[in-house]
Protein backbone atom coordinates (compact mmCIF):
# COMPACT_ATOMS: atom_id res chain seq x y z
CA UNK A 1 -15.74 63.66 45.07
CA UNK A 2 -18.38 64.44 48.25
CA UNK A 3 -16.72 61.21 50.21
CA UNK A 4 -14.06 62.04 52.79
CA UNK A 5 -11.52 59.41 53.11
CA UNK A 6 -10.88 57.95 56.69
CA UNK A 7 -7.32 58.99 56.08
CA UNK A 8 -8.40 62.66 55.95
CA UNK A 9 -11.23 63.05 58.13
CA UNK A 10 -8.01 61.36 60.91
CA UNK A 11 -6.59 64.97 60.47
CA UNK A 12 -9.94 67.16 61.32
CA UNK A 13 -11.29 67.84 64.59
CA UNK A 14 -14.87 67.75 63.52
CA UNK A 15 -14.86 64.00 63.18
CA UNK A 16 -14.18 61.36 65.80
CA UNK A 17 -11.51 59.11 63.43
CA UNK A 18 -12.70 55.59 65.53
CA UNK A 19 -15.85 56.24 65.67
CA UNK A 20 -16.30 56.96 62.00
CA UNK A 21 -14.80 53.87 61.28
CA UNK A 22 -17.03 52.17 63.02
CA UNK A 23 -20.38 53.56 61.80
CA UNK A 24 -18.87 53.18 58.40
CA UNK A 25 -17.65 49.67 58.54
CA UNK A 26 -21.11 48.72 60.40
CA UNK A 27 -23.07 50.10 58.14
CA UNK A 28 -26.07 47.74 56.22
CA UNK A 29 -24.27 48.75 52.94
CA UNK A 30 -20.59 47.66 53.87
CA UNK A 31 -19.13 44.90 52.28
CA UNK A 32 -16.06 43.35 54.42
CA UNK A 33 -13.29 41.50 52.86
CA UNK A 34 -10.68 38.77 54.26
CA UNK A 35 -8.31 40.62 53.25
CA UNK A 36 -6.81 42.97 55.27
CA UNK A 37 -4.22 45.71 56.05
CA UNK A 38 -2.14 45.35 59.03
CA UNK A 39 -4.87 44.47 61.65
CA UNK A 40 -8.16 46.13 59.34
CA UNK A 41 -10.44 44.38 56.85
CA UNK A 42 -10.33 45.73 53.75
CA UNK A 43 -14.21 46.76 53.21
CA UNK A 44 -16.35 48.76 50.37
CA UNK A 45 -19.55 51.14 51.15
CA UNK A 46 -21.66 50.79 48.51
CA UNK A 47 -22.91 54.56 49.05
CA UNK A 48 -25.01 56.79 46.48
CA UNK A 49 -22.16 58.38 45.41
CA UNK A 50 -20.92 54.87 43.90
CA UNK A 51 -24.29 53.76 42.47
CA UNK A 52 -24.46 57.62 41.11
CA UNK A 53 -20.96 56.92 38.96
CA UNK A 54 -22.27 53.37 37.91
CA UNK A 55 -25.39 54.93 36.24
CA UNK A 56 -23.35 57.52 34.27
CA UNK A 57 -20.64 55.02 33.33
CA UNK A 58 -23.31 53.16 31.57
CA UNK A 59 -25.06 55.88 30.15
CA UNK A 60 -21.93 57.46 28.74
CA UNK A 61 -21.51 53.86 27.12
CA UNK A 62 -24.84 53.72 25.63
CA UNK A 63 -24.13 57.24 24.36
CA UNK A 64 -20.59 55.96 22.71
CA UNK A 65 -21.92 52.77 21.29
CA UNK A 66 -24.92 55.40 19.77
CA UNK A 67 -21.77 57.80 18.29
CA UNK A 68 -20.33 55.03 17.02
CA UNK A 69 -22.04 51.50 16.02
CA UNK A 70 -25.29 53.83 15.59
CA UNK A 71 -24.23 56.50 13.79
CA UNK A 72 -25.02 56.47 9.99
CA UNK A 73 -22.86 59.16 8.70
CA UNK A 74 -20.21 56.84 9.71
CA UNK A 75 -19.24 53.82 7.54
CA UNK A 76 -17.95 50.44 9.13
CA UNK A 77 -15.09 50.93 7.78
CA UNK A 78 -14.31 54.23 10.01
CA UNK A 79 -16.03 52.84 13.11
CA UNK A 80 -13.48 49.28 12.51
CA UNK A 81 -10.57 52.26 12.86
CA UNK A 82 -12.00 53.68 15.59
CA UNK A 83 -11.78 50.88 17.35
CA UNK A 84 -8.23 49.86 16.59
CA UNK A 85 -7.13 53.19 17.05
CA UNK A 86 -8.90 53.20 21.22
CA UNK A 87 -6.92 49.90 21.30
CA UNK A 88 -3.47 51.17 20.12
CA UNK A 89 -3.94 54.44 22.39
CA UNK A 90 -4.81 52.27 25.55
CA UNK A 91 -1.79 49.71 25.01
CA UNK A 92 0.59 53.12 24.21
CA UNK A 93 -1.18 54.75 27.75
CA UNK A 94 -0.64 51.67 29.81
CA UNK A 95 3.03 51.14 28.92
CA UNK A 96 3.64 55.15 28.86
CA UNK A 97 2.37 54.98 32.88
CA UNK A 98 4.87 52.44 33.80
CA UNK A 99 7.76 54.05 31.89
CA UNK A 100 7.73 51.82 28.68
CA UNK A 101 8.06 53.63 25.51
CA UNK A 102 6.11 52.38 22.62
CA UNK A 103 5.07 54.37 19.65
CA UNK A 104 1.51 53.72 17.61
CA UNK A 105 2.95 52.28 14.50
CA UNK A 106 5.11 49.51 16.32
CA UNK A 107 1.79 48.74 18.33
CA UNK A 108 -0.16 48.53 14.81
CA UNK A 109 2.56 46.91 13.46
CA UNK A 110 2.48 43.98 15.99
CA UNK A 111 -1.55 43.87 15.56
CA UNK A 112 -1.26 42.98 11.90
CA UNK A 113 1.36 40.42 13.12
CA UNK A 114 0.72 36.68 13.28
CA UNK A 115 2.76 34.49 15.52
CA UNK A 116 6.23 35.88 14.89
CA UNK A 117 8.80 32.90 14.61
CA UNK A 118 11.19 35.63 16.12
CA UNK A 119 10.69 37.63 19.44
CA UNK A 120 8.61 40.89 18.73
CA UNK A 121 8.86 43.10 22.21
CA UNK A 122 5.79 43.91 23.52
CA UNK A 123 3.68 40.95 20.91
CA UNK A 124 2.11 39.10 24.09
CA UNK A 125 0.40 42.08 25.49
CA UNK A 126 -0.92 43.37 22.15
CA UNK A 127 -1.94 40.07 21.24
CA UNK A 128 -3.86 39.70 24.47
CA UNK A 129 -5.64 43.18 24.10
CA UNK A 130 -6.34 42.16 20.92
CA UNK A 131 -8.22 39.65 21.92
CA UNK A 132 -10.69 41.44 24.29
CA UNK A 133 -12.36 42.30 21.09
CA UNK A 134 -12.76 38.47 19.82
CA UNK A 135 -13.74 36.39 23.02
CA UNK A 136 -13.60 36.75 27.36
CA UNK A 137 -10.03 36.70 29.05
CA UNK A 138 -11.08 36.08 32.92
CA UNK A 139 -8.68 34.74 35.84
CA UNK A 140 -10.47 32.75 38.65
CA UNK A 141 -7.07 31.01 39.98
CA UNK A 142 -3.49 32.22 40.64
CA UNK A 143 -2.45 29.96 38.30
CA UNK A 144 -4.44 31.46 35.59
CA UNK A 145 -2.77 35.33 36.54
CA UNK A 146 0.70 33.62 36.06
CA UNK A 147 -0.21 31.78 32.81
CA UNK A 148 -1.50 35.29 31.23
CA UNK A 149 1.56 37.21 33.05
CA UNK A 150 3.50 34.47 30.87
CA UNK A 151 1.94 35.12 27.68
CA UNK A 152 1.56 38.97 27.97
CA UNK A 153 4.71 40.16 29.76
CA UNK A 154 7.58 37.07 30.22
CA UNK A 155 9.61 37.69 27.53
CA UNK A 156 9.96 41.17 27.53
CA UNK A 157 10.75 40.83 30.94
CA UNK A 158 12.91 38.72 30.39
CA UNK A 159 15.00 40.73 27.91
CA UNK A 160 15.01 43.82 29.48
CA UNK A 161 16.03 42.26 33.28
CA UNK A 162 16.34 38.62 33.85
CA UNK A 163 16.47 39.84 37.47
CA UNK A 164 12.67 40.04 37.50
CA UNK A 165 11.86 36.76 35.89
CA UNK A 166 9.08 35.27 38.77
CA UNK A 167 11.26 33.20 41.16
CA UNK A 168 8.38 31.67 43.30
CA UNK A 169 6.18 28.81 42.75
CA UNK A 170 3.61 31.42 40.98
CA UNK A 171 4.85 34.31 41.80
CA UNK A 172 7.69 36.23 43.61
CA UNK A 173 9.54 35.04 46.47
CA UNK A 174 11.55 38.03 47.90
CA UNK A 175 10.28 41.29 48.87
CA UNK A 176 9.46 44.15 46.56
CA UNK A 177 8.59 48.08 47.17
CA UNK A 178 6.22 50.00 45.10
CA UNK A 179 7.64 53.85 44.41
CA UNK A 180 6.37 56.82 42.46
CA UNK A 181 8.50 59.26 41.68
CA UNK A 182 11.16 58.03 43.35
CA UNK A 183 9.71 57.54 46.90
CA UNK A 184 9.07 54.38 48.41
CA UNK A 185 4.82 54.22 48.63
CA UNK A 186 3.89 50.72 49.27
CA UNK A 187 5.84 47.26 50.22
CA UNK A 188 4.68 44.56 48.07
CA UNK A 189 2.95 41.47 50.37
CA UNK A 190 5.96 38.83 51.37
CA UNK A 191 6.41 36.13 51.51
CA UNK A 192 4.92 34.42 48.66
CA UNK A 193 1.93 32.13 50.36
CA UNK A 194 0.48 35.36 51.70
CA UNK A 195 0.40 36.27 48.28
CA UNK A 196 -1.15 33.62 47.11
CA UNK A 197 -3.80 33.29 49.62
CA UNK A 198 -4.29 37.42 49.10
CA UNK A 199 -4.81 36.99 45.62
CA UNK A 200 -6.79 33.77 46.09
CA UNK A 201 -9.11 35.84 47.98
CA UNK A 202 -8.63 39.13 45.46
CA UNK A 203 -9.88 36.97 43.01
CA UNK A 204 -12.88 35.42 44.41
CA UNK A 205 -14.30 39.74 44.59
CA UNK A 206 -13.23 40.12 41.07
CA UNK A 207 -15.64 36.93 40.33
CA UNK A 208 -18.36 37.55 42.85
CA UNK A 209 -21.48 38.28 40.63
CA UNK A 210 -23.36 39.31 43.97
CA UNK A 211 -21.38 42.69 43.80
CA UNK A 212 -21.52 44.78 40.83
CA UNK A 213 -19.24 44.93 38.01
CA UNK A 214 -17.93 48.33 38.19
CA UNK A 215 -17.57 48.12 41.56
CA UNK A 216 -15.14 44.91 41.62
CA UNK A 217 -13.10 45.78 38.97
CA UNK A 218 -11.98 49.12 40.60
CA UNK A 219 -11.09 46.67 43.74
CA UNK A 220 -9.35 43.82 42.08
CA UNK A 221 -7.15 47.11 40.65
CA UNK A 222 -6.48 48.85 43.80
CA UNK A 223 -5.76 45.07 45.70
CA UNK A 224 -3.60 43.85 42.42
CA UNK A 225 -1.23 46.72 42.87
CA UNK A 226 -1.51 46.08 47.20
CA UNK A 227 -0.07 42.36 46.29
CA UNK A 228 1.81 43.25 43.92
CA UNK A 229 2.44 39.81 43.10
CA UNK A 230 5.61 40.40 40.35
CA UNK A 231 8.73 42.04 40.57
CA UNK A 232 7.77 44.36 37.43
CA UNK A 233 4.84 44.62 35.14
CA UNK A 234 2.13 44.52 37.96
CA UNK A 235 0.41 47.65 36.63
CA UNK A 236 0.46 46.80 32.92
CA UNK A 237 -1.26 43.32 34.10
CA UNK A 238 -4.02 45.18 36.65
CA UNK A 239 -5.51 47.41 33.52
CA UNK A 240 -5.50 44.58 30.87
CA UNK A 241 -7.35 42.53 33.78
CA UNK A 242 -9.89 45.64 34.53
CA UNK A 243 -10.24 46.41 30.51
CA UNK A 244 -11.08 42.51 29.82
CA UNK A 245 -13.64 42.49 32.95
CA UNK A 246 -15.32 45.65 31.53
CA UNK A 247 -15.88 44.34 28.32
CA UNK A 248 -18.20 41.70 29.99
CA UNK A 249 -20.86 44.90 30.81
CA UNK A 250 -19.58 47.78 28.38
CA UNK A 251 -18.41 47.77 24.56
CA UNK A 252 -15.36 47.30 23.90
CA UNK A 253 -14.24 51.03 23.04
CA UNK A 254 -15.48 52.23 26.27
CA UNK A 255 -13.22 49.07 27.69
CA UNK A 256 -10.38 50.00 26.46
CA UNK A 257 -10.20 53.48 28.14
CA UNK A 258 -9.06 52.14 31.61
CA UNK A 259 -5.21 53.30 31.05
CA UNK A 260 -5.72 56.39 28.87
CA UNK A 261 -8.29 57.71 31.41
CA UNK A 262 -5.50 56.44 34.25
CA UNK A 263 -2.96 58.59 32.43
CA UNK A 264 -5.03 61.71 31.79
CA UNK A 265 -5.55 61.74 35.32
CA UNK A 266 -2.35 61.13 36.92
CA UNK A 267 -2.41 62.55 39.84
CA UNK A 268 -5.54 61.25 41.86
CA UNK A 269 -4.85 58.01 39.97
CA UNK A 270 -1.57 57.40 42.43
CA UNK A 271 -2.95 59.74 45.06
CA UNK A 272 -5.85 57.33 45.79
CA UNK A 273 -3.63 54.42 45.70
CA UNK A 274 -1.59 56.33 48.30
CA UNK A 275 -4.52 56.99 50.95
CA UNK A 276 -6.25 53.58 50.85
CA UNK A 277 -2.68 52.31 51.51
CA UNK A 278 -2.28 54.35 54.47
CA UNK A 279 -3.38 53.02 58.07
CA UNK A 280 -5.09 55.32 58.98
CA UNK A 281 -7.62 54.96 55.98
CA UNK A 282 -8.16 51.61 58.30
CA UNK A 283 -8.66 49.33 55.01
CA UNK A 284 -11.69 51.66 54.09
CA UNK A 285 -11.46 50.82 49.72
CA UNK A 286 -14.73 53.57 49.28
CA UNK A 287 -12.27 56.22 48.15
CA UNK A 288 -10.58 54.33 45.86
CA UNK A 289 -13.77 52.65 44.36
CA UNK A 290 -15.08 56.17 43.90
CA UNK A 291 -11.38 57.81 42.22
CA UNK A 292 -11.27 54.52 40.38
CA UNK A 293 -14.94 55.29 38.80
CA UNK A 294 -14.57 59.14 38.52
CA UNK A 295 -11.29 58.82 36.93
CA UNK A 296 -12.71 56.59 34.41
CA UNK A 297 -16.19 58.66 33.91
CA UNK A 298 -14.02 61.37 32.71
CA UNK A 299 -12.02 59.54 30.31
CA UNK A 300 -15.04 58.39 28.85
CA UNK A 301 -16.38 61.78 28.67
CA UNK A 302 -12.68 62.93 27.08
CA UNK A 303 -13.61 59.76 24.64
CA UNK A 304 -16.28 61.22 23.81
CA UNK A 305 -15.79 64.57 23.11
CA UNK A 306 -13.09 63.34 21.14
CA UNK A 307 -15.09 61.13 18.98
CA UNK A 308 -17.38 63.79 18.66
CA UNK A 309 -15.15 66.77 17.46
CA UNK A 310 -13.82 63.79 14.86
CA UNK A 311 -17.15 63.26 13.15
CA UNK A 312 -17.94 67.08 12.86
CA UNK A 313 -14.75 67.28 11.17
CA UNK A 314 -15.81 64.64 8.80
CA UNK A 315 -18.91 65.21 8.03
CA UNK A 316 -16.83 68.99 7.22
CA UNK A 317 -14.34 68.09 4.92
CA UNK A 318 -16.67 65.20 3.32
CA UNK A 319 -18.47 67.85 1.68
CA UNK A 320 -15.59 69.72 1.21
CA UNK A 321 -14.37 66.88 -1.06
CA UNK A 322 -17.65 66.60 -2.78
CA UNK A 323 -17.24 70.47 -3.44
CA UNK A 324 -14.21 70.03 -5.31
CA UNK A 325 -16.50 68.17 -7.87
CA UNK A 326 -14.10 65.39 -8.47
CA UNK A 327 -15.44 63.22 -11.77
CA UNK A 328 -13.43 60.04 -11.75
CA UNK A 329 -15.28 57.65 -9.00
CA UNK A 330 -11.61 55.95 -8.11
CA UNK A 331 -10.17 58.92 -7.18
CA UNK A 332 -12.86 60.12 -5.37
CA UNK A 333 -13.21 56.81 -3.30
CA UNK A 334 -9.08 57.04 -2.91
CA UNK A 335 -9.56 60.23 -1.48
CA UNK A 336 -12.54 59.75 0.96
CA UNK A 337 -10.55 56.83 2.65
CA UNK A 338 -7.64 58.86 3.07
CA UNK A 339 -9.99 61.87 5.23
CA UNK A 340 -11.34 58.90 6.67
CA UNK A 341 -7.93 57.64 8.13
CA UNK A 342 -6.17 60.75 9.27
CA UNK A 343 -9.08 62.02 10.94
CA UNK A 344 -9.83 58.34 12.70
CA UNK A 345 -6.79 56.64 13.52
CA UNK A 346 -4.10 59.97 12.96
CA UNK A 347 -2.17 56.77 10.92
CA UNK A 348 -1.15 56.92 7.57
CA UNK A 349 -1.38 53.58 4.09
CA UNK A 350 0.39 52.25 2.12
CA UNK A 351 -0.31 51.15 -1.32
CA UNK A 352 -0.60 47.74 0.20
CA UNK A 353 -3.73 48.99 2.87
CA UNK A 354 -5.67 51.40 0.11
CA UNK A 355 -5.42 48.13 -2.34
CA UNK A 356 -7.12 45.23 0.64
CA UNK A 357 -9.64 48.42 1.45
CA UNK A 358 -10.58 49.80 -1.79
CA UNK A 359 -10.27 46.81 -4.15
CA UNK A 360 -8.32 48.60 -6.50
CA UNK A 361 -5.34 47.16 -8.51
CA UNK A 362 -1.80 48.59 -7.17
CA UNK A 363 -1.81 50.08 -10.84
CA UNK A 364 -4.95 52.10 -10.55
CA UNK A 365 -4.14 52.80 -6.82
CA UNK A 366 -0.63 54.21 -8.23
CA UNK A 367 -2.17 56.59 -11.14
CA UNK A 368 -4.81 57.97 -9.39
CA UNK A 369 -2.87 58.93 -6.20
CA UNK A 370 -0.27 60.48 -9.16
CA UNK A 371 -3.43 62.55 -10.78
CA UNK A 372 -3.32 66.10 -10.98
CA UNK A 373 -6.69 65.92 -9.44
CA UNK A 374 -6.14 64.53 -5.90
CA UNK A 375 -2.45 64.44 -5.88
CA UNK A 376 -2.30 68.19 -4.10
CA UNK A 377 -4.17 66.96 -1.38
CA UNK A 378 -2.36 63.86 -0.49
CA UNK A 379 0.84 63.71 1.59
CA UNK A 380 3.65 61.34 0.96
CA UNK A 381 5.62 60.10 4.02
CA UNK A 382 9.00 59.09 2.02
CA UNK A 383 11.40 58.73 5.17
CA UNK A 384 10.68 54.98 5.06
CA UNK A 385 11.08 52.63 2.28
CA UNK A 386 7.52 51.62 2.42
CA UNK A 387 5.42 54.64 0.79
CA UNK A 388 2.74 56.09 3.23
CA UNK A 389 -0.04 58.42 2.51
CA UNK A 390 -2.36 60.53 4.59
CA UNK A 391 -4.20 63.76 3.53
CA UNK A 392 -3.48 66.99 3.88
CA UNK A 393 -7.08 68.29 5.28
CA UNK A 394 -6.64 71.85 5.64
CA UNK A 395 -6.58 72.04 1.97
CA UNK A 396 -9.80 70.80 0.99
CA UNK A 397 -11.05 74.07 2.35
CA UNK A 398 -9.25 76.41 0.63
C-alpha cells in the first residue's frame, strides 16, 4: 500500500498531522459521511490507488469467470463443484475467523438439506449463502439487518448463549467491546438509537449507486464492525452482507472469497480495523477502503492460482486415465467423476451421489467400483456407515 494512514503520518515529523487532515478531507475527491468518530466525519478519498484496485478486482474476475464458465476442458459438472466447493470454504473461513468450528462435510451436509423440522446449527447462514447464488439478498432498513440476523444467526445464538439474544428494539441495548486476541480494540456504539441512526446512515452508503460498488462495500464492512450492532455474530453478518453486495458486480465465485481472503490475511485484516478506529486517523476510512480491496485482490489472485494448479492437474491425470486404456465405458465414466471430485471439491460420494450424477443403477455403480479394473485406484472411506469414495490420484501415474 503507497497511502499513509493519518494515524501514522501523526507519528512522523515530516508531515504536519492537522494540516494533512485538512488538505485530505478538502480535497475535490473526498466523500464526507454523517457519521462520525468522536468529533470527525467519517470520509473516503477516492484516490488512484483505489480506482487502481477496482480495475484489477474486475479484471481478475473476468479472468476467473474465463478459467471457469469459459473453459472447455472443464465440464459443467466440475465447474457446478467448483462453485459449491468456494461456497463451503467461505462459510468454513468466516466462522473459523470468529472462533466457530465447522468442518466441510457438516457445511455440505446442511446445503443438501431442506427445511429441517429439527434445529440444524449453523442451517440459517448456509441457507442464506446459498442463496447468493439463486437471487439478490440486500438490506436498505435496520429492520431488514435484524430480520436476516434472525434467519442466519438467532438460533445458534441462541443455543450456544441466551445471554446474547438481541435485547433492544432491533438491536442491542447495553454496551459491548470488540477484542482481538484478548485486548479490548473497539467499544461497540451505545445506546441503541445511536445505533440505529448509525446504521440508518451506514446503510444509505452501502445503497448509494453514486459511489462505486467496491468502494461501499469495503465501508459498510469497516462501519458494521464500528456499530457493532449485536452482542455476537457481527462479523459473520458484515461478510455475508459484503459477499451478497459483490455478487451484484462480480460472479459469484469471486463473491464468495470475502472471508477466505479475510482469513489468509489476518493480520492487516484486524490491523486496518485497528487504525481507522483510532483518533488520530481523524475518521479518515481511505486506509481501510484500500486494505479492504488489497486484501481481497490477493485472495482472488490465491483463487486463482488455485483454480489454476487444479485444472493442470486434471487435464494430467485425465490422460493418465485414458492411458490405462480402460474398455468398459461405465467404468471409465465412474472413474473420471471420481478425478473430477477429489481434485475439485477435496470431498468424497457415495453410492447415492455417483448414481443422481452418472445415471447408473446402484447395481452397476456397485460392480464396477468392485472391478479389478478401477477398483486399485479408488479409495473407500469405511469409518462411517455411509460408504464414501474418492480416488487415489497418485496412482494413475505409476
Amino acid at each position: 500500500m503507497k497511502y499513509i494512514s493519518l494515524y501514522k503520518k501523526y507519528f512522523m515529523k515530516e508531515y504536519n498531522a492537522t494540516q494533512e487532515y485538512l488538505d485530505l478531507f478538502s480535497s475535490p475527491s473526498t466523500i464526507p459521511f454523517e457519521i462520525t468518530l468522536e468529533k470527525y466525519p467519517f470520509f473516503v478519498n477516492i484516490n488512484n490507488e483505489i480506482t487502481q484496485l477496482i480495475e484489477e478486482i474486475h479484471t481478475l474476475n473476468a479472468k476467473i469467470i474465463k478459467m471457469t464458465y469459459g473453459n472447455r476442458k472443464l465440464p459443467a459438472l466440475v465447474v457446478n463443484w467448483l462453485v459449491d466447493h468456494t461456497l463451503i470454504e467461505e462459510i468454513q473461513m468466516s466462522n473459523e475467523i470468529e472462533g466457530v468450528v465447522s468442518t466441510r462435510a457438516e457445511i455440505k451436509e446442511l446445503l443438501e438439506c431442506t427445511s429441517p423440522k429439527k434445529y440444524k446449527r449453523l442451517y440459517g447462514l448456509v441457507s442464506k449463502y446459498q442463496q447468493l447464488l439463486e437471487s439478490d439478498i440486500e438490506v436498505r432498513t435496520c429492520k431488514e439487518v435484524r430480520e436476516l440476523y434472525d434467519k442466519t444467526m438467532l438460533q445458534d445464538i441462541t443455543k450456544e448463549n441466551k445471554r446474547n439474544i438481541p435485547d433492544g428494539f432491533i438491536f442491542r441495548k447495553e454496551a459491548v467491546e470488540v477484542d482481538s486476541g484478548g485486548m479490548m480494540i473497539h467499544m461497540g456504539l451505545n445506546p441503541e438509537f445511536n445505533i440505529i441512526d448509525t446504521m440508518d446512515k451506514a446503510l444509505m452508503i452501502l445503497n448509494d449507486p453514486n459511489i462505486s460498488l467496491l468502494v461501499r462495500v469495503a465501508i459498510y464492512h469497516y462501519l458494521f464492525g464500528y456499530i457493532h450492532p449485536f452482542y455476537d455474530g457481527n462479523g459473520r453478518m458484515s461478510r455475508l452482507i459484503s459477499s451478497a453486495y459483490l455478487c451484484k458486480e462480480l460472479d459469484v465465485i469471486t463473491a464468495l472469497q470475502v472471508s477466505v481472503s479475510c482469513k489468509l490475511h489476518y493480520k492487516q485484516y484486524c490491523d486496518s480495523f485497528k487504525i481507522v478506529n483510532d483518533i488520530r486517523n481523524k475518521g479518515d476510512l481511505t486506509y481501510f477502503v484500500i486494505s479492504f480491496l488489497e486484501i481481497f485482490k490477493k485472495g482472488l489472485e490465491h483463487l486463482i492460482d488455485s483454480i489454476q494448479d487444479k485444472i493442470d492437474q486434471y487435464i494430467y491425470y485425465e490422460q493418465c486415465i485414458h492411458e490405462l486404456q480402460i474398455t468398459d465405458k461405465h467404468s471409465l465414466s465412474l472413474l473420471t467423476i471420481l478425478l473430477q471430485c477429489t481434485l475439485f471439491t477435496a470431498q468424497e460420494l457415495t453410492v447415492e451421489d455417483l448414481i443422481k450424477i452418472s445415471k447408473l443403477s446402484k447395481a452397476t455403480i456397485k460392480k464396477k467400483l468392485s472391478s479389478s479394473c478401477i477398483a486399485p485406484y479408488i479409495h473407500i472411506d469405511r469409518t462411517a456407515k455411509t460408504y464414501r469414495y474418492s480416488i487415489y490420484v497418485d496412482k494413475l501415474n505409476k
